[in-house]
PDB file of N, CA and C in Angstrom:
ATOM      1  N   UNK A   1    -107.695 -37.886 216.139  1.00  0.00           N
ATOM      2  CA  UNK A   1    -107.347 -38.186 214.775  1.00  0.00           C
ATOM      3  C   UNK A   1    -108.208 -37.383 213.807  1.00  0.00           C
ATOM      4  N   UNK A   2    -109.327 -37.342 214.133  1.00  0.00           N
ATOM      5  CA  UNK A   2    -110.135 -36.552 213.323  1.00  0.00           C
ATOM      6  C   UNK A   2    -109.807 -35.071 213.356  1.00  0.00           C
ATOM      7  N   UNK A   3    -109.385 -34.344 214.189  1.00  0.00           N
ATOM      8  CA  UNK A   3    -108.997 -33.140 214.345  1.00  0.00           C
ATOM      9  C   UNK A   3    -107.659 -32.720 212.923  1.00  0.00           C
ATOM     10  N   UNK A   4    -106.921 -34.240 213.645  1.00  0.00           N
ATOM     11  CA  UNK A   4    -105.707 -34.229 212.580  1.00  0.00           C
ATOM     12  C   UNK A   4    -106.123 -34.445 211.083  1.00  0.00           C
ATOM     13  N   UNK A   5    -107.243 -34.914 210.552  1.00  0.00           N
ATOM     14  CA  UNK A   5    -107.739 -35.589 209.278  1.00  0.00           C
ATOM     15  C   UNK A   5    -108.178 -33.947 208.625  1.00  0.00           C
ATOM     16  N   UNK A   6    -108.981 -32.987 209.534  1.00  0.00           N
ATOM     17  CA  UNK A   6    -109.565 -32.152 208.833  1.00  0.00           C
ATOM     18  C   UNK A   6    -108.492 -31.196 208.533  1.00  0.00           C
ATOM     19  N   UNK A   7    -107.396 -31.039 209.443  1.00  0.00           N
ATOM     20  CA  UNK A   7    -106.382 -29.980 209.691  1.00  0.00           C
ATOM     21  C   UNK A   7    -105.582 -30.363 208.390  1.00  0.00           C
ATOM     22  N   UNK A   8    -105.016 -31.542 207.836  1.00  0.00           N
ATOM     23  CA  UNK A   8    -104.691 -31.474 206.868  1.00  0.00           C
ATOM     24  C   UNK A   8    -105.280 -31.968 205.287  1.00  0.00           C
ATOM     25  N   UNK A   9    -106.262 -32.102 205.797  1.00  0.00           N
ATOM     26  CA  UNK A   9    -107.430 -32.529 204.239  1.00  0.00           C
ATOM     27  C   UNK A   9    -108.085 -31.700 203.849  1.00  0.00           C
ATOM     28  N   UNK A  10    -108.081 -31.203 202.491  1.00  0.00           N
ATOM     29  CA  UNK A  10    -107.695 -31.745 201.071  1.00  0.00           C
ATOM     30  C   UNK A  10    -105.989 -31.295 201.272  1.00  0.00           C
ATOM     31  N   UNK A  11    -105.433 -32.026 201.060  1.00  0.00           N
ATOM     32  CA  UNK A  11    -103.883 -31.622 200.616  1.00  0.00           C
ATOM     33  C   UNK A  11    -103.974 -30.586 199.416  1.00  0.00           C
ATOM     34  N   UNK A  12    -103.267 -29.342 199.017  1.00  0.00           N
ATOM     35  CA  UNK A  12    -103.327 -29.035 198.407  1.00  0.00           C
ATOM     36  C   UNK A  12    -102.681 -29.196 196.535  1.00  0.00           C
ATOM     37  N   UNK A  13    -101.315 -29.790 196.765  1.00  0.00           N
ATOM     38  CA  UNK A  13    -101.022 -30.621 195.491  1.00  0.00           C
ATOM     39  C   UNK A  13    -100.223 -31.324 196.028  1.00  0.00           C
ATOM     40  N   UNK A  14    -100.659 -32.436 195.531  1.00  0.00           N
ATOM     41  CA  UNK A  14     -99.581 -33.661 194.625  1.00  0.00           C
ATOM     42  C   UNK A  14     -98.677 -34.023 193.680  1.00  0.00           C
ATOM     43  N   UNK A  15     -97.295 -33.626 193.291  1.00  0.00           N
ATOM     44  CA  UNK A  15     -96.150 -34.012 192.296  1.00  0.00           C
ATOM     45  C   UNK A  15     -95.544 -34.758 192.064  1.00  0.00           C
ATOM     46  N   UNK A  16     -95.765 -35.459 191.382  1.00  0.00           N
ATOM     47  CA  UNK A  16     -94.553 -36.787 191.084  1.00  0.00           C
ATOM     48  C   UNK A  16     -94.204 -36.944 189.600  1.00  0.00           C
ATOM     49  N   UNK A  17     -93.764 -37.818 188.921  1.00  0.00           N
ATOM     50  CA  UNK A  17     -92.728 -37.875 187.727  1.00  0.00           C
ATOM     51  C   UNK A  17     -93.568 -38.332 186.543  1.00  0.00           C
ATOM     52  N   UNK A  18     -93.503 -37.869 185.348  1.00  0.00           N
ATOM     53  CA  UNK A  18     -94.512 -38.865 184.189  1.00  0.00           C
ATOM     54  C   UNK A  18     -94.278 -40.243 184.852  1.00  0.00           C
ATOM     55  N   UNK A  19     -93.421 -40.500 184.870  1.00  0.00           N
ATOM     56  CA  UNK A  19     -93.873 -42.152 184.235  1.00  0.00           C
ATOM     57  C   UNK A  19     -94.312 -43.171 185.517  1.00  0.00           C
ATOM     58  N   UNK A  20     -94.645 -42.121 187.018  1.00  0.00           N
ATOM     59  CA  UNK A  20     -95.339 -42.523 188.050  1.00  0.00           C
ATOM     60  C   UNK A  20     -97.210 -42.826 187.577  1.00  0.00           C
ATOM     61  N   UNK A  21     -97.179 -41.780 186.789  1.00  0.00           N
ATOM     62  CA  UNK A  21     -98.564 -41.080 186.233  1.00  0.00           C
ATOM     63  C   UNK A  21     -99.928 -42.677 186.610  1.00  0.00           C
ATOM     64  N   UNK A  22     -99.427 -43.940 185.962  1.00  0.00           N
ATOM     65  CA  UNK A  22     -99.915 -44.679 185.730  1.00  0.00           C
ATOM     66  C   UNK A  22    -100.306 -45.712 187.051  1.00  0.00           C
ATOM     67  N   UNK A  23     -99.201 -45.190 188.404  1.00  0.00           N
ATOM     68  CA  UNK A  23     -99.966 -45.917 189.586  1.00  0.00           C
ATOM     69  C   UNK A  23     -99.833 -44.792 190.656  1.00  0.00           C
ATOM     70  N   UNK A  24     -98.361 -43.892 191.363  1.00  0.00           N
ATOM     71  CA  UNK A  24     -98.884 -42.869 192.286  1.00  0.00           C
ATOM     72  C   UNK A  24    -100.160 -42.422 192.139  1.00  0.00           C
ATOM     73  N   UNK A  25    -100.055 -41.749 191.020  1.00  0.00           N
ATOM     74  CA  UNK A  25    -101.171 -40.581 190.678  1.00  0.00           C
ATOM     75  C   UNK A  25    -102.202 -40.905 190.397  1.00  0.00           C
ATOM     76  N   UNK A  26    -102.033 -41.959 189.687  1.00  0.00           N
ATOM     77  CA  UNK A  26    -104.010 -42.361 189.608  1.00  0.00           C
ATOM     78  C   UNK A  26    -104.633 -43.525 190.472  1.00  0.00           C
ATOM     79  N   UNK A  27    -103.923 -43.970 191.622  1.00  0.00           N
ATOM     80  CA  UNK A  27    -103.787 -44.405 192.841  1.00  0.00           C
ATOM     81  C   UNK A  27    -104.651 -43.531 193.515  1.00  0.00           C
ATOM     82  N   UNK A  28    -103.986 -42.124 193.680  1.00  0.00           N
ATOM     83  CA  UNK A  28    -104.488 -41.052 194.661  1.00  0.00           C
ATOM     84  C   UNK A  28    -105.517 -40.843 194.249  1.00  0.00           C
ATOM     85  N   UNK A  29    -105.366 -40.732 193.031  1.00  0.00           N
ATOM     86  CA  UNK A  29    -106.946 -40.334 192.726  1.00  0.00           C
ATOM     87  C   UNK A  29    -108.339 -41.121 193.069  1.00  0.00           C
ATOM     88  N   UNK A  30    -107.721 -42.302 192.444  1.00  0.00           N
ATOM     89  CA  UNK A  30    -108.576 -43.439 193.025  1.00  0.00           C
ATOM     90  C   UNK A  30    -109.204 -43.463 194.381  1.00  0.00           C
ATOM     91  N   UNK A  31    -108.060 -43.276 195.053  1.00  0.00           N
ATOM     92  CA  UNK A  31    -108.541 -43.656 196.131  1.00  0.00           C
ATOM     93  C   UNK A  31    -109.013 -42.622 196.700  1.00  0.00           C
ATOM     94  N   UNK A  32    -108.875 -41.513 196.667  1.00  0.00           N
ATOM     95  CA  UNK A  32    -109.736 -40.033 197.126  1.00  0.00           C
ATOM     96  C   UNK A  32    -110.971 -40.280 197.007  1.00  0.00           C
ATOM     97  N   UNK A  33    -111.335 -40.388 195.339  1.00  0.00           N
ATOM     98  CA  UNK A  33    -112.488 -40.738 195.335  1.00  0.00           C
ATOM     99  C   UNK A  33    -113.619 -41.542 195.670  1.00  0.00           C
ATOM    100  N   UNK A  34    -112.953 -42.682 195.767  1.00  0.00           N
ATOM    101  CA  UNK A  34    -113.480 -44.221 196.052  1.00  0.00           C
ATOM    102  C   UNK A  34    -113.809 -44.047 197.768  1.00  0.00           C
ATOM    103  N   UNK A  35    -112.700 -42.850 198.837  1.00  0.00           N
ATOM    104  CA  UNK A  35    -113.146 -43.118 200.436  1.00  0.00           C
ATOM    105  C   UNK A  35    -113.689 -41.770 200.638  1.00  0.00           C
ATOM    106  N   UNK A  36    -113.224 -40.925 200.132  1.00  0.00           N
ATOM    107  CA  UNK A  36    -113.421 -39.718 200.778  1.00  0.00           C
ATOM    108  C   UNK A  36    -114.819 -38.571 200.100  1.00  0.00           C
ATOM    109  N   UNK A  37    -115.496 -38.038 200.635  1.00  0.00           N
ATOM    110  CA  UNK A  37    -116.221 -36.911 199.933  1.00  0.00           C
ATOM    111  C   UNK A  37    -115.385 -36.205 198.639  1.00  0.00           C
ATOM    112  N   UNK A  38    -115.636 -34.939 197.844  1.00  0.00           N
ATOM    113  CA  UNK A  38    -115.122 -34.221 197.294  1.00  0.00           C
ATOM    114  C   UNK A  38    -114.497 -33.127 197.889  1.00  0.00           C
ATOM    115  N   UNK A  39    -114.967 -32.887 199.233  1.00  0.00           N
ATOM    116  CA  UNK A  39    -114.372 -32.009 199.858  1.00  0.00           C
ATOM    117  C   UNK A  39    -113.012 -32.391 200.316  1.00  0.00           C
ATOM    118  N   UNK A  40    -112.656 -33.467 200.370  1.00  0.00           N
ATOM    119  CA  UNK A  40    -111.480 -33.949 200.942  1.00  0.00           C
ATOM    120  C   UNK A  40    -110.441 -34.648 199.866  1.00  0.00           C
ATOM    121  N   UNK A  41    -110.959 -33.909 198.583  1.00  0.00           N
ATOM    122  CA  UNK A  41    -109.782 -34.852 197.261  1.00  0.00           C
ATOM    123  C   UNK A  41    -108.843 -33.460 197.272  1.00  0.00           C
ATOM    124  N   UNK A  42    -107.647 -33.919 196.748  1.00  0.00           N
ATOM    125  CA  UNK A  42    -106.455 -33.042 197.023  1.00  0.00           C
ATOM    126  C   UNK A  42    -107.028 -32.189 195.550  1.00  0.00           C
ATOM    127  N   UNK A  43    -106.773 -31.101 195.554  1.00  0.00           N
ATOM    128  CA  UNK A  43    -106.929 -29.638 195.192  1.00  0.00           C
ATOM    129  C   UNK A  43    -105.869 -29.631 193.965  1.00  0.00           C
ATOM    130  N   UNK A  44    -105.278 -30.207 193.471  1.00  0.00           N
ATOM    131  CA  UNK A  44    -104.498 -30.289 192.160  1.00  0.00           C
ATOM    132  C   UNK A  44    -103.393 -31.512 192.417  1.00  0.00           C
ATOM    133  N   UNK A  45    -102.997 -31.924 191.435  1.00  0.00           N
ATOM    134  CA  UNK A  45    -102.567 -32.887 190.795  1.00  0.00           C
ATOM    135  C   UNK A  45    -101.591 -32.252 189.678  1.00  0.00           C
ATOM    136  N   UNK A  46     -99.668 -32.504 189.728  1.00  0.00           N
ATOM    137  CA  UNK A  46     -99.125 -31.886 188.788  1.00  0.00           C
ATOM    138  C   UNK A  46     -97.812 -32.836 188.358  1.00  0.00           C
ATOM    139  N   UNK A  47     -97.735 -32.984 187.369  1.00  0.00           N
ATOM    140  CA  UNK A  47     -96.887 -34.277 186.746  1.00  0.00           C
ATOM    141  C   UNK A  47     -95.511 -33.322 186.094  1.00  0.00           C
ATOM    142  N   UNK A  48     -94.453 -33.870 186.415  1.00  0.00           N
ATOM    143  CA  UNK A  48     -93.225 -32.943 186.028  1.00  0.00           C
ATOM    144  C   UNK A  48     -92.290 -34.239 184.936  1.00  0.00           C
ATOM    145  N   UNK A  49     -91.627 -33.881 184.642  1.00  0.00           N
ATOM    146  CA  UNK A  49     -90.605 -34.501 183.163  1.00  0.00           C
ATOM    147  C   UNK A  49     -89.283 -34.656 184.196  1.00  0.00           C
ATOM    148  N   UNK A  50     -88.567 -35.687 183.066  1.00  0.00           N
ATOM    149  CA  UNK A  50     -86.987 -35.810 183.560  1.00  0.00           C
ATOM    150  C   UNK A  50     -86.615 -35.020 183.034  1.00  0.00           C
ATOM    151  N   UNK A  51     -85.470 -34.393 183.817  1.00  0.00           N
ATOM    152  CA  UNK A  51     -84.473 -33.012 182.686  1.00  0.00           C
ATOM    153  C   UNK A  51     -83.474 -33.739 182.402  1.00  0.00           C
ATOM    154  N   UNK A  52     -83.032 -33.478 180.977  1.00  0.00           N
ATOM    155  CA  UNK A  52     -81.955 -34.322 180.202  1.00  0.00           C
ATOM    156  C   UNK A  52     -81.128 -33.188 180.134  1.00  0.00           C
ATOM    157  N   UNK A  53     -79.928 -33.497 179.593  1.00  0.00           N
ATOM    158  CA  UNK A  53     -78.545 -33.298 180.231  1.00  0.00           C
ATOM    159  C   UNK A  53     -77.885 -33.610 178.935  1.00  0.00           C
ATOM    160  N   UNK A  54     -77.851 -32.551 178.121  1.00  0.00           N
ATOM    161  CA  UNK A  54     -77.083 -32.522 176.740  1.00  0.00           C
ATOM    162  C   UNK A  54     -77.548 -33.714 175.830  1.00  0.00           C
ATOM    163  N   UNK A  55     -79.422 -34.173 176.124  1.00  0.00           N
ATOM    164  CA  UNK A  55     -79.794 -34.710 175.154  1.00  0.00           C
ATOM    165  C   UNK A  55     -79.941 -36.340 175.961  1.00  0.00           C
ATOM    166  N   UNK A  56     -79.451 -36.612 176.972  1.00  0.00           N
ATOM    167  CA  UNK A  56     -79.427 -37.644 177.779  1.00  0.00           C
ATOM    168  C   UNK A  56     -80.539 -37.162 178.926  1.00  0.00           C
ATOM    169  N   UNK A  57     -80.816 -38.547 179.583  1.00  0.00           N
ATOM    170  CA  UNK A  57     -81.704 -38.355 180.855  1.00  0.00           C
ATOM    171  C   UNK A  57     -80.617 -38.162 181.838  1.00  0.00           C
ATOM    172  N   UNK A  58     -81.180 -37.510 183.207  1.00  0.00           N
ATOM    173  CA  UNK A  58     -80.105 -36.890 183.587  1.00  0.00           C
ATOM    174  C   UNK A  58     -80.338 -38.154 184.946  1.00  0.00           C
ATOM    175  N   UNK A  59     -79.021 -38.863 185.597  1.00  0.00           N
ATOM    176  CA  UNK A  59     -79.155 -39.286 186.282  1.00  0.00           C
ATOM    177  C   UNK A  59     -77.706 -39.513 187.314  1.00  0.00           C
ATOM    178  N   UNK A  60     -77.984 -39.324 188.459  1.00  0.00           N
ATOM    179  CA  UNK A  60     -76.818 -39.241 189.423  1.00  0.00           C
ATOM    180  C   UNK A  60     -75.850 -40.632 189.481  1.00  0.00           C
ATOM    181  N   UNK A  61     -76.645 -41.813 189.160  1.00  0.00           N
ATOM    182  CA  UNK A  61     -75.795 -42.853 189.224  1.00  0.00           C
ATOM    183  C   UNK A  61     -74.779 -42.661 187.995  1.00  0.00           C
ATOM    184  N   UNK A  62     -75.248 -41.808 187.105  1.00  0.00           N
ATOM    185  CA  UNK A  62     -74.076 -42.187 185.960  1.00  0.00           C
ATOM    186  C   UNK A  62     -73.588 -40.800 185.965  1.00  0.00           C
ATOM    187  N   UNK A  63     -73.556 -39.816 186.748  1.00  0.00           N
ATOM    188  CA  UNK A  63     -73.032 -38.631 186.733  1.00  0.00           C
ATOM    189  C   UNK A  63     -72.931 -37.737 185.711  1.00  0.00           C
ATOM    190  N   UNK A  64     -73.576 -37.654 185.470  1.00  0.00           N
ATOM    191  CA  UNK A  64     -74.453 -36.582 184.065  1.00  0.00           C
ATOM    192  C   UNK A  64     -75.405 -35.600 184.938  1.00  0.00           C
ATOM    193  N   UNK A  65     -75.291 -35.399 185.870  1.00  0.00           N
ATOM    194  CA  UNK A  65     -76.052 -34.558 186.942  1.00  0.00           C
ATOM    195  C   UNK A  65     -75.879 -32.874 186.972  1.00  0.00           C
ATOM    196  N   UNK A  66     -76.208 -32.045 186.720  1.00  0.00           N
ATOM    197  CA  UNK A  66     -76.148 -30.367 187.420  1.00  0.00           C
ATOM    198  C   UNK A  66     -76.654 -30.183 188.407  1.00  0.00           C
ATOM    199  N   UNK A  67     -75.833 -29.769 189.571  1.00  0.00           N
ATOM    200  CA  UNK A  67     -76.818 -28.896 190.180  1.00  0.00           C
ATOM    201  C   UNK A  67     -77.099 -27.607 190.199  1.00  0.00           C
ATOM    202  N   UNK A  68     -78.447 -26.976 191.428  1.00  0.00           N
ATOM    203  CA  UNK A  68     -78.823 -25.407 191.161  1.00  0.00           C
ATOM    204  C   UNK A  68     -77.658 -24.606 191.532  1.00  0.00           C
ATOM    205  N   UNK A  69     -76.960 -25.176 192.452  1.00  0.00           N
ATOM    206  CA  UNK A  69     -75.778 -24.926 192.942  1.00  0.00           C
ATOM    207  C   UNK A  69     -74.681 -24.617 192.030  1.00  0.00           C
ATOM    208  N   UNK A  70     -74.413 -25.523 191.531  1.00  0.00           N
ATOM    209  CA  UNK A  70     -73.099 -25.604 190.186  1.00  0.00           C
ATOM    210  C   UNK A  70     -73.441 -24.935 189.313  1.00  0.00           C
ATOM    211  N   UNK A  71     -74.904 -24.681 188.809  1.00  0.00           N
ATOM    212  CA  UNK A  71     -75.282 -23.911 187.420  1.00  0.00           C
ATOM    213  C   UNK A  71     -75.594 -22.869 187.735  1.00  0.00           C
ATOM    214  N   UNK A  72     -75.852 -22.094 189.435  1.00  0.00           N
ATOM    215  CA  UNK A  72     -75.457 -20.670 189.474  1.00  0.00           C
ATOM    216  C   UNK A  72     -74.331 -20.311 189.469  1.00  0.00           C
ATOM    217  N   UNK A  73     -73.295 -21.243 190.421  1.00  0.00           N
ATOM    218  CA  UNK A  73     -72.011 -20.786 190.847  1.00  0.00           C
ATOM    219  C   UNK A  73     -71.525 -20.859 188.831  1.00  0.00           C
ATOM    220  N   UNK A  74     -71.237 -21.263 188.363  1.00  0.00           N
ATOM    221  CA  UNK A  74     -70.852 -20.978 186.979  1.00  0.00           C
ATOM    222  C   UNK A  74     -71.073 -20.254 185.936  1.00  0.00           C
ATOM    223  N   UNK A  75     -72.722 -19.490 185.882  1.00  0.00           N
ATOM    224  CA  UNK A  75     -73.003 -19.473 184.940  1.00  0.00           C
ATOM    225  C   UNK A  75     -73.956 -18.142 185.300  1.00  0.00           C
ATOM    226  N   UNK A  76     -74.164 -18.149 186.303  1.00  0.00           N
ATOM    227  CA  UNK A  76     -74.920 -17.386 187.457  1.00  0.00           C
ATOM    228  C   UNK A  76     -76.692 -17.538 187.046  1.00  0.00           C
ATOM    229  N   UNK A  77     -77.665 -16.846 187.904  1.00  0.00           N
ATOM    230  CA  UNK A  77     -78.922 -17.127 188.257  1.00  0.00           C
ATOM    231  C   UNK A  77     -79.859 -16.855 186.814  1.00  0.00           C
ATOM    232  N   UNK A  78     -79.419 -15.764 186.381  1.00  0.00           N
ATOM    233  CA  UNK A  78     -80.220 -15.289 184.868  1.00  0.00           C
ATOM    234  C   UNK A  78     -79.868 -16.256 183.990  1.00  0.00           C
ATOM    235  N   UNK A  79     -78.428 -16.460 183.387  1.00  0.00           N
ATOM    236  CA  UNK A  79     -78.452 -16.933 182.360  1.00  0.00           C
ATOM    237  C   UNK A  79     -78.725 -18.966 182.180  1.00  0.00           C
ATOM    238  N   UNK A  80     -78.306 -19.378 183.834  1.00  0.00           N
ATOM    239  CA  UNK A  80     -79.399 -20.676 184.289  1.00  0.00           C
ATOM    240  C   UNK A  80     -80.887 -20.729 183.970  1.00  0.00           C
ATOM    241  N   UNK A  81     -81.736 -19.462 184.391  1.00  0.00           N
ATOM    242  CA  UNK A  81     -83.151 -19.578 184.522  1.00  0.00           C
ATOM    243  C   UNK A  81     -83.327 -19.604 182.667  1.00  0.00           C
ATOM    244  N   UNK A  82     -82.551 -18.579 182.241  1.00  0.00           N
ATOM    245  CA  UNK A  82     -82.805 -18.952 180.069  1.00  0.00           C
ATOM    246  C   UNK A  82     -82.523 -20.229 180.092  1.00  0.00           C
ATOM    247  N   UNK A  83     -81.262 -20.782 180.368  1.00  0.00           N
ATOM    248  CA  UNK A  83     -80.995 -22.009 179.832  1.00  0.00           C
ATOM    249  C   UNK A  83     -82.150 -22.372 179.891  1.00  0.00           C
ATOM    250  N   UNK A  84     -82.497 -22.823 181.082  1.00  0.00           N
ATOM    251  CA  UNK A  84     -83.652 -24.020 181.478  1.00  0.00           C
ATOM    252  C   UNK A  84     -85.048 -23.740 180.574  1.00  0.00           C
ATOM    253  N   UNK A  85     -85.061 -22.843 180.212  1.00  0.00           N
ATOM    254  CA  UNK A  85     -86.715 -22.131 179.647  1.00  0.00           C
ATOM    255  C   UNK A  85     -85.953 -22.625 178.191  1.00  0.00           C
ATOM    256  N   UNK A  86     -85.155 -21.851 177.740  1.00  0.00           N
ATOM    257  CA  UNK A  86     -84.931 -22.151 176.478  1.00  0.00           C
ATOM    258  C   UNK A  86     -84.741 -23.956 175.913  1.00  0.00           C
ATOM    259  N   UNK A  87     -84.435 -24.610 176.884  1.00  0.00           N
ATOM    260  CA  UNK A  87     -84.487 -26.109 176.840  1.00  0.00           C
ATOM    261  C   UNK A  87     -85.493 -26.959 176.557  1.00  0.00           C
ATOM    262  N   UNK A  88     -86.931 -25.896 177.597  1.00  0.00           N
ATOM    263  CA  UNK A  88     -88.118 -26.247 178.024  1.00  0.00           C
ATOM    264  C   UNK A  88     -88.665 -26.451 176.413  1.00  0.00           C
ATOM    265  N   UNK A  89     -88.788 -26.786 175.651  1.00  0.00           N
ATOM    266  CA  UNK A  89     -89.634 -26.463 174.323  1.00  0.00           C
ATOM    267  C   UNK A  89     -91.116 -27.554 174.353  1.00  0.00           C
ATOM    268  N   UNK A  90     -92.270 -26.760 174.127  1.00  0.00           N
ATOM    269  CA  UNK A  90     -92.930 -27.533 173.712  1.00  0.00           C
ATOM    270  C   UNK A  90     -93.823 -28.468 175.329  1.00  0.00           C
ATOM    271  N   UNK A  91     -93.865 -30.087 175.126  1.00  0.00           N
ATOM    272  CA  UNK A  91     -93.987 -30.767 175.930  1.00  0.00           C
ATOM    273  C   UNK A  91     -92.768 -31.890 176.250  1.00  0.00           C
ATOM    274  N   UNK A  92     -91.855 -31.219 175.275  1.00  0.00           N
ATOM    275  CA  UNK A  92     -90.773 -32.094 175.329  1.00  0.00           C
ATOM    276  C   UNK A  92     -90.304 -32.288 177.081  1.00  0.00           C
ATOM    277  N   UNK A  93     -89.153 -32.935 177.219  1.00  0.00           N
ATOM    278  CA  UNK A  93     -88.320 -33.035 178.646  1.00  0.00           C
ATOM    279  C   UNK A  93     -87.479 -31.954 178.496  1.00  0.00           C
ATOM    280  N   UNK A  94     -87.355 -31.158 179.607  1.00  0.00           N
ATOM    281  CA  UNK A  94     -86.153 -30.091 179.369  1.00  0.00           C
ATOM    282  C   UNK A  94     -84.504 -30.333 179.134  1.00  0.00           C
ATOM    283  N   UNK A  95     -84.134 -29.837 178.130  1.00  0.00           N
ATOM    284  CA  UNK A  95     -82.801 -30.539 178.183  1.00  0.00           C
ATOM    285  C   UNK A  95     -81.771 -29.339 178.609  1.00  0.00           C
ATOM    286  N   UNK A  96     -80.676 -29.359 179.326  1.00  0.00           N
ATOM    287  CA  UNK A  96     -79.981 -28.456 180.067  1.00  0.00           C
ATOM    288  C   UNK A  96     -78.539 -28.722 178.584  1.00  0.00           C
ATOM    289  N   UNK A  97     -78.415 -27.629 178.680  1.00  0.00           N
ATOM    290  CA  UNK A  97     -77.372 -27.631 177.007  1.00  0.00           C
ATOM    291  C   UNK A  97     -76.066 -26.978 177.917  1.00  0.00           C
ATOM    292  N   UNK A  98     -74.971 -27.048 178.078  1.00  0.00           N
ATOM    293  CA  UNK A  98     -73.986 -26.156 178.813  1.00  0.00           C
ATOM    294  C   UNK A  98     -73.448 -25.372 177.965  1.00  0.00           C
ATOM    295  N   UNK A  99     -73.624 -25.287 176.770  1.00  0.00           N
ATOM    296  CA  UNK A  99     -73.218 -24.216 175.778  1.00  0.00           C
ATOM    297  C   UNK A  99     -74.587 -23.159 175.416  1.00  0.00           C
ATOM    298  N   UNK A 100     -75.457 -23.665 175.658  1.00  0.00           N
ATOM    299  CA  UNK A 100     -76.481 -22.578 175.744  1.00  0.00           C
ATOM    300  C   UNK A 100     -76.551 -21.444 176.895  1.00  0.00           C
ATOM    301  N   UNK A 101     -76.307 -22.196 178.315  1.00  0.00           N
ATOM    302  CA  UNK A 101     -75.528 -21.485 179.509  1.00  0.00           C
ATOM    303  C   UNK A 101     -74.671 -20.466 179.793  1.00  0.00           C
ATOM    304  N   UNK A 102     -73.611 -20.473 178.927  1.00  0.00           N
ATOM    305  CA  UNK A 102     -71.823 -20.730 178.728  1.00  0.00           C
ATOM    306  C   UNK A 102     -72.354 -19.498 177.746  1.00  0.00           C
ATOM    307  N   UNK A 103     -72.846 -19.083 176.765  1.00  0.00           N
ATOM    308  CA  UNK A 103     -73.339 -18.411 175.666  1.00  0.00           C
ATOM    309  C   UNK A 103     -74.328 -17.392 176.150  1.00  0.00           C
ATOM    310  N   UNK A 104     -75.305 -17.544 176.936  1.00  0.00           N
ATOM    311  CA  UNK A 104     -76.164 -16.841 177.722  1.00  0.00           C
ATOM    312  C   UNK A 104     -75.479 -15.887 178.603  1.00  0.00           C
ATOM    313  N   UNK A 105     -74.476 -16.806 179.505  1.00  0.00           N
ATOM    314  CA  UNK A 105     -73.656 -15.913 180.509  1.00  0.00           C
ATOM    315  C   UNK A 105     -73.142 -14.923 180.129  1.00  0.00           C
ATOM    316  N   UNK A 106     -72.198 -15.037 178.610  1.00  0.00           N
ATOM    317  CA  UNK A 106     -71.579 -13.913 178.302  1.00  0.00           C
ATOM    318  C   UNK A 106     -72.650 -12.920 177.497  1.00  0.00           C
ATOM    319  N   UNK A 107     -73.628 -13.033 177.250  1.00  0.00           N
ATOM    320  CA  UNK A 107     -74.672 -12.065 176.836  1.00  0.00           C
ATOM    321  C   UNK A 107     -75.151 -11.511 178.106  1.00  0.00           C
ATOM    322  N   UNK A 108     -74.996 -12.133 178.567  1.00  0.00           N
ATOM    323  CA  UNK A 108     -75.872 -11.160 179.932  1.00  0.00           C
ATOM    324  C   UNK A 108     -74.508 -10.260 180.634  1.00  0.00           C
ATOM    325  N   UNK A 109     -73.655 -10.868 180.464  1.00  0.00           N
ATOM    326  CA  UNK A 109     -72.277  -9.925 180.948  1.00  0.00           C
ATOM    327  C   UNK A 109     -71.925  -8.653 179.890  1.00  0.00           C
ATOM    328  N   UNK A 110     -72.261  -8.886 178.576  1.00  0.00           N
ATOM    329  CA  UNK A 110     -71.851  -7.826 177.605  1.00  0.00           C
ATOM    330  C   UNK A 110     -73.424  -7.079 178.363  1.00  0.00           C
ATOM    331  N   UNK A 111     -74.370  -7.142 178.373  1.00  0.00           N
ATOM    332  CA  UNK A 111     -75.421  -6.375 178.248  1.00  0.00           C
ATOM    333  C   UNK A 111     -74.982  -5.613 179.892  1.00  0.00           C
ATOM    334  N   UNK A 112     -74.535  -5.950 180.857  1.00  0.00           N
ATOM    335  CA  UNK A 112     -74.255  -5.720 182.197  1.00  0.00           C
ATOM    336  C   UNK A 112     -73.426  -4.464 181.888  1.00  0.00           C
ATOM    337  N   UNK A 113     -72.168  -4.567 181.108  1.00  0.00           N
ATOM    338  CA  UNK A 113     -71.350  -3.861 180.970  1.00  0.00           C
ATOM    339  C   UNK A 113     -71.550  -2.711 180.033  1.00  0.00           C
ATOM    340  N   UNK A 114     -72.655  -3.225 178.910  1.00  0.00           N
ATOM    341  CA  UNK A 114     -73.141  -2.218 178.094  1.00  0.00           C
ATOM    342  C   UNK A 114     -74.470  -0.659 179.217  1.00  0.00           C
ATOM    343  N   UNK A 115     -74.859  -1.311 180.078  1.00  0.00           N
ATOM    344  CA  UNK A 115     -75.142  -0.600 180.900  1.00  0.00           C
ATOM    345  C   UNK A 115     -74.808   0.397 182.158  1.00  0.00           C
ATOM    346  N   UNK A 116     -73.645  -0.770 182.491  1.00  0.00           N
ATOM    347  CA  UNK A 116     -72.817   0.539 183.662  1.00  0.00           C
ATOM    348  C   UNK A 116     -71.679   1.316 182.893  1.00  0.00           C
ATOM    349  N   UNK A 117     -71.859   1.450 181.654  1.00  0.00           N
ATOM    350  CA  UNK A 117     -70.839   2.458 180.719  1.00  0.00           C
ATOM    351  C   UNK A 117     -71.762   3.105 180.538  1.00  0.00           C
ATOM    352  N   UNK A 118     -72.745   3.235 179.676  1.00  0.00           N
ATOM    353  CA  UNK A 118     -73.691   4.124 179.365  1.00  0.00           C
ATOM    354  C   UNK A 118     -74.890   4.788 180.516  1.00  0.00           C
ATOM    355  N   UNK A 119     -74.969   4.111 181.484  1.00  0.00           N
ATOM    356  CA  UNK A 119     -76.045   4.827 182.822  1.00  0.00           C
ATOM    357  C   UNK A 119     -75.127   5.061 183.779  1.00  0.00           C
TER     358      UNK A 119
END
């Protein structure tokens, strides 16, 4: 067991959701500290947001959901990765806009086409 304890200790990160923040995460922490040396507390700690969904939280039971899947196959990989950044503002929650997408796509298609005419 001990072989197994060193082989995977310190974990290197930990992720879970804001609003875990208040028992996962400061659980782990806790308790790292409270049993283990410093050599053996996990190596970062990183807290991620809900992504909202045209201003809503995005959730599968009520089908307001995207996936990476659906928002490449539609919209393809570039103008997904803007959406999502351009959503990102701030510390806000990211909100996924499908007209920001939808609007992106065809900019990145005029700029596509503005290039294999001219090069």
């Amino acid at each position: 067991m001990r072989e197994e304890f060193l082989y995977w200790y310190p974990f290197d990160l930990r992720v879970s959701a804001k609003e875990l923040v208040p028992n996962h995460l400061s659980f782990c922490v806790f308790h790292h500290a409270a049993l283990f040396p410093p050599e053996h507390w996990p190596k970062g700690i990183g807290v991620n947001g809900m992504l909202m969904i045209e201003g809503k939280q995005m959730h599968k039971s009520k089908g307001n959901f995207v996936t990476m899947k659906n928002a490449i196959d539609n919209y393809g990989a570039d103008a997904t990765r803007c959406a999502l950044l351009i959503g990102a503002e701030a510390m806000d929650d990211p909100d996924w806009r499908n007209e920001s997408a939808k609007d992106l796509k065809v900019k990145f298609e005029a700029l596509e086409t503005f290039v294999s005419k001219n090069y």
